[in-house]
C-alpha atoms as a PDB file:
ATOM      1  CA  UNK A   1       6.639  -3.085 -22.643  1.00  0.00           C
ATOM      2  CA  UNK A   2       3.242  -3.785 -21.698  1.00  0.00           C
ATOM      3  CA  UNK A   3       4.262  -5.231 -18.245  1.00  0.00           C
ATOM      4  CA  UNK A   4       5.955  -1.607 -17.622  1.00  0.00           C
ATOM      5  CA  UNK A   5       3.121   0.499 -18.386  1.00  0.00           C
ATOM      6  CA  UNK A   6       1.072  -1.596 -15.879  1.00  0.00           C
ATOM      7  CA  UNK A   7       3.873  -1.642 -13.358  1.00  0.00           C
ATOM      8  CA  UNK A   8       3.871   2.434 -13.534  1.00  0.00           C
ATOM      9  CA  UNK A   9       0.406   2.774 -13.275  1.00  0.00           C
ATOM     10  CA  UNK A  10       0.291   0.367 -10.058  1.00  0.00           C
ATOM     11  CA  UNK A  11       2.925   2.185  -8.624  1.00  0.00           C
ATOM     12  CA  UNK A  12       1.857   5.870  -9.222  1.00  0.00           C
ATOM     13  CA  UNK A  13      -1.816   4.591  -7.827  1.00  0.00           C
ATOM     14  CA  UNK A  14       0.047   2.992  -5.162  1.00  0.00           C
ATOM     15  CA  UNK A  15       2.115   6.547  -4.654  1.00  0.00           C
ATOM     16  CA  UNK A  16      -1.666   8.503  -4.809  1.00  0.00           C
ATOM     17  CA  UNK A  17      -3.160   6.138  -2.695  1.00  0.00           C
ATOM     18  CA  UNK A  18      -0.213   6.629   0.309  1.00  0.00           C
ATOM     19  CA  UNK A  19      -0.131  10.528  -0.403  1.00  0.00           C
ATOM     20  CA  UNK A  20      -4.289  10.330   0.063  1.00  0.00           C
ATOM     21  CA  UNK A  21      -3.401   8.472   3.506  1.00  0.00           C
ATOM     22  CA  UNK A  22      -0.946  10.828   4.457  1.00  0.00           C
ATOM     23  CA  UNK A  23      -3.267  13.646   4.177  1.00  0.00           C
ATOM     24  CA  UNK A  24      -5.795  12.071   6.102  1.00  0.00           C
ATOM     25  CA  UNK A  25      -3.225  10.817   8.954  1.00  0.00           C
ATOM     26  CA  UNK A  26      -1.911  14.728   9.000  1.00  0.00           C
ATOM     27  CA  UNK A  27      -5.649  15.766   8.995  1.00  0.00           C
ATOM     28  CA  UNK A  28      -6.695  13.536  12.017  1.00  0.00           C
ATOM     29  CA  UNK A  29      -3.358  13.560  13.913  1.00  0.00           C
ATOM     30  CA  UNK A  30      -4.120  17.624  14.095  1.00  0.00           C
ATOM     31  CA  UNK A  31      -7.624  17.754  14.989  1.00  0.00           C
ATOM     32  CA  UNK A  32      -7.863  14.553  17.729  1.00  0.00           C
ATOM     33  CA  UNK A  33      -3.909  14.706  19.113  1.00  0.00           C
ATOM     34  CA  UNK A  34      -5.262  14.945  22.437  1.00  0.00           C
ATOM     35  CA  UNK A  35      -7.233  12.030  21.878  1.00  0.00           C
ATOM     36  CA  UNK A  36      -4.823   9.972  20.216  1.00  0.00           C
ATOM     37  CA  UNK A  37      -2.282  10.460  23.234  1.00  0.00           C
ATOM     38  CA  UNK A  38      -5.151   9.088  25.437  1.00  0.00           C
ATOM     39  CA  UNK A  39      -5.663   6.514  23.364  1.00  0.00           C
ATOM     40  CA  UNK A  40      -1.839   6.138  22.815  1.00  0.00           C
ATOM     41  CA  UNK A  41      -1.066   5.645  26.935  1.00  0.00           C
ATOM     42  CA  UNK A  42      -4.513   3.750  27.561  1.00  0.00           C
ATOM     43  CA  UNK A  43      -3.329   0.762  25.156  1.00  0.00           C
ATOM     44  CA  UNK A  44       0.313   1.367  26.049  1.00  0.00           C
ATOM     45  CA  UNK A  45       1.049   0.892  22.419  1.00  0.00           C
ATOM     46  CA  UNK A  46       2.994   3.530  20.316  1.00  0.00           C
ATOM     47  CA  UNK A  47       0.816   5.856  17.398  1.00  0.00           C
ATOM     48  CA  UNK A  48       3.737   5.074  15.147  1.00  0.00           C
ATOM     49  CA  UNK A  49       3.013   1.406  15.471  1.00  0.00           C
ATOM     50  CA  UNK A  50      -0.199   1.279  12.603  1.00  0.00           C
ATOM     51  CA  UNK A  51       1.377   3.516  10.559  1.00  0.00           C
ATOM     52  CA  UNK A  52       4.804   1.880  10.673  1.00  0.00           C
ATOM     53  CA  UNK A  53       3.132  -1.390   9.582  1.00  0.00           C
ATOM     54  CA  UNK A  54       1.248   0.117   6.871  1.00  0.00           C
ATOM     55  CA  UNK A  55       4.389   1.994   5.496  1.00  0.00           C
ATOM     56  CA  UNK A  56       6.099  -2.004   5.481  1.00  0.00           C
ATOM     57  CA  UNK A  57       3.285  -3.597   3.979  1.00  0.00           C
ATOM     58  CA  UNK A  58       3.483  -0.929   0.948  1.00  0.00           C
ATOM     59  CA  UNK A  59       6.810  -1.058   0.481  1.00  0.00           C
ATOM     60  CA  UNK A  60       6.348  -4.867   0.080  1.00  0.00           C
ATOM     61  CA  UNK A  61       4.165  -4.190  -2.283  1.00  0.00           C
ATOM     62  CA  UNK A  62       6.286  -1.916  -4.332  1.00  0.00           C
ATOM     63  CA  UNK A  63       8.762  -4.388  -4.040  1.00  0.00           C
ATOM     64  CA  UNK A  64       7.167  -7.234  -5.493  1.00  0.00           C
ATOM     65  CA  UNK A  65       5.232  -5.194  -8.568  1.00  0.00           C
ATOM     66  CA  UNK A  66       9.317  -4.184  -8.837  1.00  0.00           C
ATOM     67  CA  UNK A  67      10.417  -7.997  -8.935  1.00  0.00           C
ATOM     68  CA  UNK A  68       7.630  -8.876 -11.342  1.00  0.00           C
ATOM     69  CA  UNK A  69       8.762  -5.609 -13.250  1.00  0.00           C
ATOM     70  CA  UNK A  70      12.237  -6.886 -13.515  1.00  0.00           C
ATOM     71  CA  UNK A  71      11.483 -10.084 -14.255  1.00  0.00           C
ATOM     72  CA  UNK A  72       9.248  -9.484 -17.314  1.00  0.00           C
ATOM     73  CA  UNK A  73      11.620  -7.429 -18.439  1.00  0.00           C
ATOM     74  CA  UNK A  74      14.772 -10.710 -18.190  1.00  0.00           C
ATOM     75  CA  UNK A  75      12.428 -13.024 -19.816  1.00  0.00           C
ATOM     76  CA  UNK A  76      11.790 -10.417 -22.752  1.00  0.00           C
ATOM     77  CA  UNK A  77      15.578  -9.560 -23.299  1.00  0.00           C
ATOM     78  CA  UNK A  78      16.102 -13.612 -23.363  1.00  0.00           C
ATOM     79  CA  UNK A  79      17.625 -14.373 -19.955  1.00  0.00           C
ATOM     80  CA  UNK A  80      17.777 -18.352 -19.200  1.00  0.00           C
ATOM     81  CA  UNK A  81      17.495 -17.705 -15.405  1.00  0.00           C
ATOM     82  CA  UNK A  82      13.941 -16.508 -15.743  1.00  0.00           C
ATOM     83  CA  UNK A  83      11.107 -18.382 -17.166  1.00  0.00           C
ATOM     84  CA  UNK A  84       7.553 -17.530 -18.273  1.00  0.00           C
ATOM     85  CA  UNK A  85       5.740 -19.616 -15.361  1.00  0.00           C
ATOM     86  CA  UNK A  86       8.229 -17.404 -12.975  1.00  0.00           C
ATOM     87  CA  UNK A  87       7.451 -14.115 -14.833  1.00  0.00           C
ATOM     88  CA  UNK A  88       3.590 -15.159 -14.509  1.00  0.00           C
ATOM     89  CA  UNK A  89       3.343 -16.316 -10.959  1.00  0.00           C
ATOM     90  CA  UNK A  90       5.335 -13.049 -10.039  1.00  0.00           C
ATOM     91  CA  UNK A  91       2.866 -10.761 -12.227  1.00  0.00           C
ATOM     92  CA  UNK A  92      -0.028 -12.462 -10.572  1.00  0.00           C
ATOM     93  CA  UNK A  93       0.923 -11.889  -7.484  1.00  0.00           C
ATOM     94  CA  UNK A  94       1.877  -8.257  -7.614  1.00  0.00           C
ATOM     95  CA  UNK A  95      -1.199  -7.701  -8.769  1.00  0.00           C
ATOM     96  CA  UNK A  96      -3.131  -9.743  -5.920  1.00  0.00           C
ATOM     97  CA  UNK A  97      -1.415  -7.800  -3.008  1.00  0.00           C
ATOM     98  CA  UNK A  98      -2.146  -4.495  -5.059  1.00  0.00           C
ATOM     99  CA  UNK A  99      -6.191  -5.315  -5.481  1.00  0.00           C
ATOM    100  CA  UNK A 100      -5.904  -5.828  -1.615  1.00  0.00           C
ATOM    101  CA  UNK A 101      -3.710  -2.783  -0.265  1.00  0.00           C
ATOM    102  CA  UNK A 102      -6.667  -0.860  -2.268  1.00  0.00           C
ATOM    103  CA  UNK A 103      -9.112  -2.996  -0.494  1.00  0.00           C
ATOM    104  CA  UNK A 104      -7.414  -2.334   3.143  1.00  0.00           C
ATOM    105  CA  UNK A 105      -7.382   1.456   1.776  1.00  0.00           C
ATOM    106  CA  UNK A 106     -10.878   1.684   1.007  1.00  0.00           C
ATOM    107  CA  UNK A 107     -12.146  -0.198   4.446  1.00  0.00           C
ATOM    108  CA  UNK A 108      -9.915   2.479   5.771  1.00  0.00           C
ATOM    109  CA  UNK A 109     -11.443   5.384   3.869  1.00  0.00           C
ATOM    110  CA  UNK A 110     -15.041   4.325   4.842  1.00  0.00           C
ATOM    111  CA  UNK A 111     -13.991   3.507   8.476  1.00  0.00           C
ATOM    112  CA  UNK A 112     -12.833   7.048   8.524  1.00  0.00           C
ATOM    113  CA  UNK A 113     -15.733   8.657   6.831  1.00  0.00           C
ATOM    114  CA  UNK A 114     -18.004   6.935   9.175  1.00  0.00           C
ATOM    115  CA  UNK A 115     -16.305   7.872  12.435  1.00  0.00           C
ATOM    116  CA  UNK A 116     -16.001  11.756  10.817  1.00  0.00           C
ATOM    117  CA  UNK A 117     -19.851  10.965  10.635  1.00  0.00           C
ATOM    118  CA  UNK A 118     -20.835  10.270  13.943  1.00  0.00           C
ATOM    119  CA  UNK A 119     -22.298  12.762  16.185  1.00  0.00           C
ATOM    120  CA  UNK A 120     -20.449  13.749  19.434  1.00  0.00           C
END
């Protein structure tokens, strides 16, 4: 039971943190589109590209604090297919992608702040 509440509070941090970086995309997107377009055809790479990778790399890591979820929860109801090392090295490594999407997210944030910083 233990393993669950931790699973819900990584994933409704996980669901704050992405709503946090939506509003910031939505907030830059509106006041620097004209920018981002120049940017956008300079590089001849797509704007969808960062945030399409950073959308994948969360849902991988809602997907493995899920598997680690489900796995706890076999090896407490008994199951012979799942084993404590399994149910550990799972656990451990949900929780090792989570402390670094809220790393990535807070290099982000302080990237941001400090271009919103600089004088024009």
């Amino acid at each position: 039971m233990a393993i669950e509440a931790v699973g819900a509070a990584m994933s409704s941090a996980m669901t704050g943190s992405l709503q946090q970086l939506d509003q910031m995309a939505a907030q830059a997107a509106g006041s620097n589109a004209q920018l981002a377009g120049a940017v956008s055809e300079a590089s001849g790479t797509d704007a969808q590209g960062f945030a399409g990778m950073l959308k994948d790399s969360l849902a991988r890591v809602s997907q493995s604090q899920q598997v680690a979820a489900g796995q706890a929860r076999a090896f407490e109801l008994g199951s012979p297919d799942v084993s404590l090392d399994q149910v550990m090295v799972a656990g451990q490594k949900a929780s090792l992608e989570f402390e670094m999407t809220v790393q990535v997210r807070n290099k982000l944030l302080s990237a941001y702040k400090e271009i919103m910083n600089m004088a024009v």
